[in-house]
PDB file of N, CA and C in Angstrom:
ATOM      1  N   UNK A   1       5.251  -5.794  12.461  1.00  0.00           N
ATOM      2  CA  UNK A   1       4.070  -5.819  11.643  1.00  0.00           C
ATOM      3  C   UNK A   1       2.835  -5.888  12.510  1.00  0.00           C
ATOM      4  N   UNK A   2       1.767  -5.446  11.959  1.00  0.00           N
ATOM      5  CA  UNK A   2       1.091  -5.585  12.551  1.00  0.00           C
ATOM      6  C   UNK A   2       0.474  -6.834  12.941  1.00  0.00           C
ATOM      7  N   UNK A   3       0.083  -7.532  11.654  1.00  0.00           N
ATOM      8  CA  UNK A   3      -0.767  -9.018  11.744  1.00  0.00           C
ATOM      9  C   UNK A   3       0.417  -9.704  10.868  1.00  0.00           C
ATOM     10  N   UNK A   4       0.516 -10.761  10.797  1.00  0.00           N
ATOM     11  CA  UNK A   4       1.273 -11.556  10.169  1.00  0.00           C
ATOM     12  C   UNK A   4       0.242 -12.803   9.621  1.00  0.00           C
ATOM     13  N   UNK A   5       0.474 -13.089   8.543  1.00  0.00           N
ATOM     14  CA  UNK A   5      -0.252 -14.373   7.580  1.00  0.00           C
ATOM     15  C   UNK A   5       0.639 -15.465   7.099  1.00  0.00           C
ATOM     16  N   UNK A   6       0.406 -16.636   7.490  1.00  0.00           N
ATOM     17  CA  UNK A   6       1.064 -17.450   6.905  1.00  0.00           C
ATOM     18  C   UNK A   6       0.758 -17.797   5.438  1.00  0.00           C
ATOM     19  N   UNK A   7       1.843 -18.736   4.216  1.00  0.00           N
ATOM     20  CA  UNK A   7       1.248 -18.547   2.702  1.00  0.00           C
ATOM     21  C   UNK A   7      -0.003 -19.087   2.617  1.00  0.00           C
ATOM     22  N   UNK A   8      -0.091 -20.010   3.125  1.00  0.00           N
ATOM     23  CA  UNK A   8      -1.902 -20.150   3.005  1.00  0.00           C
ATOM     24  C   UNK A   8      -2.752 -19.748   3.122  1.00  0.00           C
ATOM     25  N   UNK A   9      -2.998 -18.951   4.300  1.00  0.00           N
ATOM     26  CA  UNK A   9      -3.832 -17.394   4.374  1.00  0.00           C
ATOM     27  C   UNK A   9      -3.891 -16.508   3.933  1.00  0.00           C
ATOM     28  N   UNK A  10      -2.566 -16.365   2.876  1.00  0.00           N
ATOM     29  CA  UNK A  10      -2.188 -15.010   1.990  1.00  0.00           C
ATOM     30  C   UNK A  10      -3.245 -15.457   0.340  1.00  0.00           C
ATOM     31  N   UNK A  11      -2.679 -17.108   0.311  1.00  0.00           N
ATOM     32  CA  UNK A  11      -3.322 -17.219  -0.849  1.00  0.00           C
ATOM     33  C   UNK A  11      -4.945 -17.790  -1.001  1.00  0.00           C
ATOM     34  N   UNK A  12      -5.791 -18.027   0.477  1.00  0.00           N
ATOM     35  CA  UNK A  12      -6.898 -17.997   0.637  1.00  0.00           C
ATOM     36  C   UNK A  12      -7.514 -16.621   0.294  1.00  0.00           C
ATOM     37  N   UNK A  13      -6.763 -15.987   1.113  1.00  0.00           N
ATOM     38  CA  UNK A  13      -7.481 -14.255   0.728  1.00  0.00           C
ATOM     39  C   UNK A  13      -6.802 -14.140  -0.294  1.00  0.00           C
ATOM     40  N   UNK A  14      -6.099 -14.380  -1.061  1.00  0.00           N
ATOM     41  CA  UNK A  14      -5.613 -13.595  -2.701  1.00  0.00           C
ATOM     42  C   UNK A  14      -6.979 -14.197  -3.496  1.00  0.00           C
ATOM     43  N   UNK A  15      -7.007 -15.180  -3.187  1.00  0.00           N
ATOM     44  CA  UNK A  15      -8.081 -16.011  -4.024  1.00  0.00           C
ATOM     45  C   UNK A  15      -9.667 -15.399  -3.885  1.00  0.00           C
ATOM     46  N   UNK A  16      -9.959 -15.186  -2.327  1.00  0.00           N
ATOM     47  CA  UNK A  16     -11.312 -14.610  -2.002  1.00  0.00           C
ATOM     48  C   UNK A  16     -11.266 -13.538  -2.437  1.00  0.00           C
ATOM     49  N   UNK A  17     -10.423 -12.506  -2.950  1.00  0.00           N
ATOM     50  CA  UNK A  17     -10.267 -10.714  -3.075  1.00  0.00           C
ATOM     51  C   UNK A  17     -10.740 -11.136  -4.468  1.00  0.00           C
ATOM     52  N   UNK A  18      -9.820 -11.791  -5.237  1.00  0.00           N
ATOM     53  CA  UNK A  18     -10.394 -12.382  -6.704  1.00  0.00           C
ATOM     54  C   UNK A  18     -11.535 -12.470  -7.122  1.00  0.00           C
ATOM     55  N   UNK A  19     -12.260 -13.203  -6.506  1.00  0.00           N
ATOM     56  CA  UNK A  19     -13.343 -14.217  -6.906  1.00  0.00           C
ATOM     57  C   UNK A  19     -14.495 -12.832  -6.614  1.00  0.00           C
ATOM     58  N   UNK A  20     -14.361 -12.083  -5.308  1.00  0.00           N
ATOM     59  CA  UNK A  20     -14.934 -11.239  -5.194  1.00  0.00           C
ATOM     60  C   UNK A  20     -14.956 -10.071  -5.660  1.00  0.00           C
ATOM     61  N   UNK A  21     -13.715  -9.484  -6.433  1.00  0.00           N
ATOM     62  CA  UNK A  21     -13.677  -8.139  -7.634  1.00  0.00           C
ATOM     63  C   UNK A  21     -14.294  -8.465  -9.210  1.00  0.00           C
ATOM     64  N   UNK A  22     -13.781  -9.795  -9.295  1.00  0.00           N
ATOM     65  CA  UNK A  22     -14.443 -10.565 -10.515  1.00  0.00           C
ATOM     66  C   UNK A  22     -15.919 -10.649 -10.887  1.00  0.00           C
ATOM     67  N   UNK A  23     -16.450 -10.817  -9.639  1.00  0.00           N
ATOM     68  CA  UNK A  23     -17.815 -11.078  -9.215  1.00  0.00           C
ATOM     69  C   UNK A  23     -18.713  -9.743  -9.190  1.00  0.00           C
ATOM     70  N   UNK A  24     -17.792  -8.992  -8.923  1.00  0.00           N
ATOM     71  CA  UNK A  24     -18.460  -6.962  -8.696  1.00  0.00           C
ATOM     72  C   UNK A  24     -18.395  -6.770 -10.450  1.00  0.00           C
ATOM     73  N   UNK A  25     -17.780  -7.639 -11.484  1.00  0.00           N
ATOM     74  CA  UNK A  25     -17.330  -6.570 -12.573  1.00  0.00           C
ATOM     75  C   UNK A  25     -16.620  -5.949 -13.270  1.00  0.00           C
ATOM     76  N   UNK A  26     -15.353  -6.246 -12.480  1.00  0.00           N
ATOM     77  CA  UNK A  26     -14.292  -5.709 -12.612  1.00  0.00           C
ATOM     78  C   UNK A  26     -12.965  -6.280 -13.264  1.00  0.00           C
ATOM     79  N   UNK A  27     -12.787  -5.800 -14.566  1.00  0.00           N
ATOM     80  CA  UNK A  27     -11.958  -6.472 -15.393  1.00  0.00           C
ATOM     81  C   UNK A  27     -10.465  -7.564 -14.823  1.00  0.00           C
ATOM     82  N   UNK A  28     -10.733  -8.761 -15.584  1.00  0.00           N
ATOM     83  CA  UNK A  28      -9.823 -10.001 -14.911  1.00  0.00           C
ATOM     84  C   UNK A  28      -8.253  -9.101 -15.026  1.00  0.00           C
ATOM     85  N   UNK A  29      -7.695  -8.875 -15.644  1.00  0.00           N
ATOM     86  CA  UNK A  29      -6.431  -7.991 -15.409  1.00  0.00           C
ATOM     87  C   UNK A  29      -6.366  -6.545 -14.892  1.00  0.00           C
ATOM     88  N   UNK A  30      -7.266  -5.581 -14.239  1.00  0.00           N
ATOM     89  CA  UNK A  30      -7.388  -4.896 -13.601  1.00  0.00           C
ATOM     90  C   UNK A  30      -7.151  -5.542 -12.410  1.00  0.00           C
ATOM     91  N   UNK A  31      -8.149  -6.366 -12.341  1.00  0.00           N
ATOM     92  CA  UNK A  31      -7.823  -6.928 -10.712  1.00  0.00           C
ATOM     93  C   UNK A  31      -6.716  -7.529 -10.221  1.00  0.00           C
ATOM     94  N   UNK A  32      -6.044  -8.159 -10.944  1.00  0.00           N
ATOM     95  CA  UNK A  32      -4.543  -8.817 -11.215  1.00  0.00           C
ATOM     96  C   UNK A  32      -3.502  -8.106 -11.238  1.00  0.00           C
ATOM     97  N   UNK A  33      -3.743  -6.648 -11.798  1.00  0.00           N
ATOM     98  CA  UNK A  33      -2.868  -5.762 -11.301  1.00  0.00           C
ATOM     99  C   UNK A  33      -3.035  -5.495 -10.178  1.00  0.00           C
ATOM    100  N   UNK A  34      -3.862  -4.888  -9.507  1.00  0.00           N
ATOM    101  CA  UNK A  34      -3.970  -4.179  -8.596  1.00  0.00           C
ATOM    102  C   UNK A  34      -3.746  -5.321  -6.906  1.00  0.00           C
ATOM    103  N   UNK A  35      -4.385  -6.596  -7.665  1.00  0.00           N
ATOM    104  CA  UNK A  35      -4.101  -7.731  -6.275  1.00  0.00           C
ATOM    105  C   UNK A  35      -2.410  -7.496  -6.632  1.00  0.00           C
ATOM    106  N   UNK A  36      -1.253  -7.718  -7.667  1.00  0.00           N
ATOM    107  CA  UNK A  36      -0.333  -7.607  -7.549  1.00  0.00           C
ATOM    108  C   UNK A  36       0.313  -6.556  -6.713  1.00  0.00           C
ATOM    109  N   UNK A  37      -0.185  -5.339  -7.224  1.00  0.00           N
ATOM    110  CA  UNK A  37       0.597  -4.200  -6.071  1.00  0.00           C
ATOM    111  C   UNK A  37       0.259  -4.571  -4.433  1.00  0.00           C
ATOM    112  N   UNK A  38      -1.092  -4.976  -4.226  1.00  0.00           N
ATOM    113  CA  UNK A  38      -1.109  -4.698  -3.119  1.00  0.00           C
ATOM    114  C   UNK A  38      -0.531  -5.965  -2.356  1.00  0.00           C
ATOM    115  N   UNK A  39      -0.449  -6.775  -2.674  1.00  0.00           N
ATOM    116  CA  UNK A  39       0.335  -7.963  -2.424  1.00  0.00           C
ATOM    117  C   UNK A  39       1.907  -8.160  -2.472  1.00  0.00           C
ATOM    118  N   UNK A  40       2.626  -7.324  -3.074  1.00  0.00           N
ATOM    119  CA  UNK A  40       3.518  -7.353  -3.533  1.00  0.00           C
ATOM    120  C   UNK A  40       3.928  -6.168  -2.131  1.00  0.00           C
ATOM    121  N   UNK A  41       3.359  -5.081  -1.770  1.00  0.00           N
ATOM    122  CA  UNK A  41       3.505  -4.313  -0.771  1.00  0.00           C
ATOM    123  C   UNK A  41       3.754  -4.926   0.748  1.00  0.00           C
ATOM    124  N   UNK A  42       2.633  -6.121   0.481  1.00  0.00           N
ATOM    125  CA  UNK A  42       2.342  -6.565   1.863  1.00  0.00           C
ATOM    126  C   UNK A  42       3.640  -7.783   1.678  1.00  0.00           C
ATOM    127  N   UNK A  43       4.408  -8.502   0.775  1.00  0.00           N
ATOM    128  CA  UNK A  43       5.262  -9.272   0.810  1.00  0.00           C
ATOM    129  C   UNK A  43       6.862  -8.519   1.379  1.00  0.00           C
ATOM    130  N   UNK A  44       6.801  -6.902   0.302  1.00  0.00           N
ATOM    131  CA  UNK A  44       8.019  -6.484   0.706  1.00  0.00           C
ATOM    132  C   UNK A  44       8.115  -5.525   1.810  1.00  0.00           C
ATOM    133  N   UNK A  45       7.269  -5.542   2.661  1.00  0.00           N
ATOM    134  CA  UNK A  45       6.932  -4.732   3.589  1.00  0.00           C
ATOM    135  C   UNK A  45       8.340  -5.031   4.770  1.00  0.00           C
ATOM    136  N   UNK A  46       9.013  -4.064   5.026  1.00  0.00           N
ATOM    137  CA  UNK A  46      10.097  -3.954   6.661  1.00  0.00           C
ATOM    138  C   UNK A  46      10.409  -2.223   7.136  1.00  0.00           C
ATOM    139  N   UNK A  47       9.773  -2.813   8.375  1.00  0.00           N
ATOM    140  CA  UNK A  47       9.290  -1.778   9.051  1.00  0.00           C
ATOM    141  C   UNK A  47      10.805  -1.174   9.469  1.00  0.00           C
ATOM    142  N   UNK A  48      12.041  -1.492   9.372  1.00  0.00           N
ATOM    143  CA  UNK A  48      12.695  -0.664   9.779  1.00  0.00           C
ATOM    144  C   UNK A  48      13.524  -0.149   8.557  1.00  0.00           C
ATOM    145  N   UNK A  49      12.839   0.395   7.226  1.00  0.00           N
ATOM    146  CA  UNK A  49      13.150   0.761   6.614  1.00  0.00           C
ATOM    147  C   UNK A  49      12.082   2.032   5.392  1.00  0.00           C
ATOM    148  N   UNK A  50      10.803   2.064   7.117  1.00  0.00           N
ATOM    149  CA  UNK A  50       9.633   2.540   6.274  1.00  0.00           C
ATOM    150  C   UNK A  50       9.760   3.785   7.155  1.00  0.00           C
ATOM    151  N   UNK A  51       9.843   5.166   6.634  1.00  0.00           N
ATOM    152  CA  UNK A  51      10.016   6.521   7.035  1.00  0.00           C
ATOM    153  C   UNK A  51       8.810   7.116   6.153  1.00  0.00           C
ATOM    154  N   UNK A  52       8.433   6.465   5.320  1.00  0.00           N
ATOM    155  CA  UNK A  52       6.859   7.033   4.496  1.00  0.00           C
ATOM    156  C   UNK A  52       6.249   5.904   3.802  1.00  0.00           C
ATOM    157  N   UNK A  53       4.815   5.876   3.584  1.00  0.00           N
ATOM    158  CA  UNK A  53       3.937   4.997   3.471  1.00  0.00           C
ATOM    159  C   UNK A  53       5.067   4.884   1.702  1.00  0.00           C
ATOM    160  N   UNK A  54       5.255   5.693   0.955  1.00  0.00           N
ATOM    161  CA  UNK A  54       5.683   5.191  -0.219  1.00  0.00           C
ATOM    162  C   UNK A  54       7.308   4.443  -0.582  1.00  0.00           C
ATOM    163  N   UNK A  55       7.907   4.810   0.374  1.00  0.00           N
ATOM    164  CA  UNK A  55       9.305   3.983   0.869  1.00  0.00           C
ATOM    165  C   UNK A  55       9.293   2.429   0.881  1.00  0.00           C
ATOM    166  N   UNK A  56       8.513   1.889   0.033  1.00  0.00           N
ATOM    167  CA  UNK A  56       8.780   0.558   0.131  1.00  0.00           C
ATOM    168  C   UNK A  56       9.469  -0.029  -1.123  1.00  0.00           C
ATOM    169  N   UNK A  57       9.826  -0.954  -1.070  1.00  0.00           N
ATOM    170  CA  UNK A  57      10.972  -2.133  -1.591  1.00  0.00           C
ATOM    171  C   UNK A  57      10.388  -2.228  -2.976  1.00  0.00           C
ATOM    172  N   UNK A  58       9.002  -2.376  -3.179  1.00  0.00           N
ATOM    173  CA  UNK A  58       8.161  -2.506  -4.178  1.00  0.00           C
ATOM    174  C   UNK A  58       7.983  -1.571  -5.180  1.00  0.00           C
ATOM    175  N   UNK A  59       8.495  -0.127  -4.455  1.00  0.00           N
ATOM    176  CA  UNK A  59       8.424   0.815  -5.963  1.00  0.00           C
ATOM    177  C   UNK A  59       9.701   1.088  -6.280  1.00  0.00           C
ATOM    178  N   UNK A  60      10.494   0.619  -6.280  1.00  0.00           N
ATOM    179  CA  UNK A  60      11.369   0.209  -6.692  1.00  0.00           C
ATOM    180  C   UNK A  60      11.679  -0.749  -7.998  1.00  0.00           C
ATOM    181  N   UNK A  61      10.843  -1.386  -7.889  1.00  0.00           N
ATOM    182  CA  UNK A  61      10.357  -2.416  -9.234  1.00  0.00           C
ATOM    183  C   UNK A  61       9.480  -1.356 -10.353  1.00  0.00           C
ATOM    184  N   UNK A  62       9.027  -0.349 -10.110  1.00  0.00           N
ATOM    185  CA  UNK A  62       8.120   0.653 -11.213  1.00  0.00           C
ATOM    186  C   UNK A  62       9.400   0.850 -11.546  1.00  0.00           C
ATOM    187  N   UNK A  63      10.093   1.077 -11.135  1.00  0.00           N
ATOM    188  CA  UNK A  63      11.237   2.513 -11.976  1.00  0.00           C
ATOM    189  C   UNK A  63      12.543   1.311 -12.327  1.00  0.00           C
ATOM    190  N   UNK A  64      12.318   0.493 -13.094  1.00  0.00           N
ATOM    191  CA  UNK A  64      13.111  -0.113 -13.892  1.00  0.00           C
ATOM    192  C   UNK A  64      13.783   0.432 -15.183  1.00  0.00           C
ATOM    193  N   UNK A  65      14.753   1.125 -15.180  1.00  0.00           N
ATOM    194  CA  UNK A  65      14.804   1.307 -16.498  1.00  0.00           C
ATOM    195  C   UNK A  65      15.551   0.234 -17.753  1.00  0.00           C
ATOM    196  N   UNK A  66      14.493   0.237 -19.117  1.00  0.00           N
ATOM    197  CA  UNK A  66      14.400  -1.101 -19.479  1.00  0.00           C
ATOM    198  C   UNK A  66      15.922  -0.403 -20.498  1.00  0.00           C
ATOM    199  N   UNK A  67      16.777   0.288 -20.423  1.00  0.00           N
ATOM    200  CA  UNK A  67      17.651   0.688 -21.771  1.00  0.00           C
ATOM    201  C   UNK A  67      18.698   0.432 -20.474  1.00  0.00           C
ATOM    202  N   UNK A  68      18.886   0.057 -19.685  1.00  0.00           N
ATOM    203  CA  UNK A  68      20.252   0.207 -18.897  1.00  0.00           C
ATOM    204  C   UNK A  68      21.638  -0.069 -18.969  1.00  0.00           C
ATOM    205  N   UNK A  69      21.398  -1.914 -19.595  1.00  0.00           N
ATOM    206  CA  UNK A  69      22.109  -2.467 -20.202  1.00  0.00           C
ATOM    207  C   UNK A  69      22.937  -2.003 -21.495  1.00  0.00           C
ATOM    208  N   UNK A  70      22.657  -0.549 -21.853  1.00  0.00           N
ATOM    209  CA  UNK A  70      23.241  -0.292 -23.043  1.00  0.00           C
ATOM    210  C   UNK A  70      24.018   0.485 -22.833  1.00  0.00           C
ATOM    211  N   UNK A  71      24.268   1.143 -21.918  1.00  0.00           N
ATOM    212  CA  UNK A  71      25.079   1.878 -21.273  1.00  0.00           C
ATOM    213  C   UNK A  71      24.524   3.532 -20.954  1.00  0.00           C
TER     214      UNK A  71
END
């Protein structure tokens, strides 16, 4: 990786990205999504399994399909 953050630094800046999209205007669950993806990227991020920027662990979670269980 490049930089590494410990959880307290992750959730200082989750909090400052917040306070500061909130502050621009920008709808409280817009921003909540979007801090989710990009957070959620930077949690499931391993580099020896990244061959393209969209190859991560995380989109994997979009493509849930919710009927699976039914056979």
């Amino acid at each position: 990786m490049l930089f590494s953050l410990s959880n307290p630094e992750v959730a200082i800046l989750m909090m400052g990205i917040f306070l500061f999209a909130v502050l621009l205007g920008f709808p409280i669950a817009f921003t909540l999504m979007a801090m989710g993806i990009a957070f959620g990227y930077y949690a499931y991020y391993d580099a020896t399994m990244m061959e393209h920027i969209f190859d991560n662990r995380i989109f994997q979670l979009f493509v849930q399909n919710p009927l699976y269980c039914y056979g």
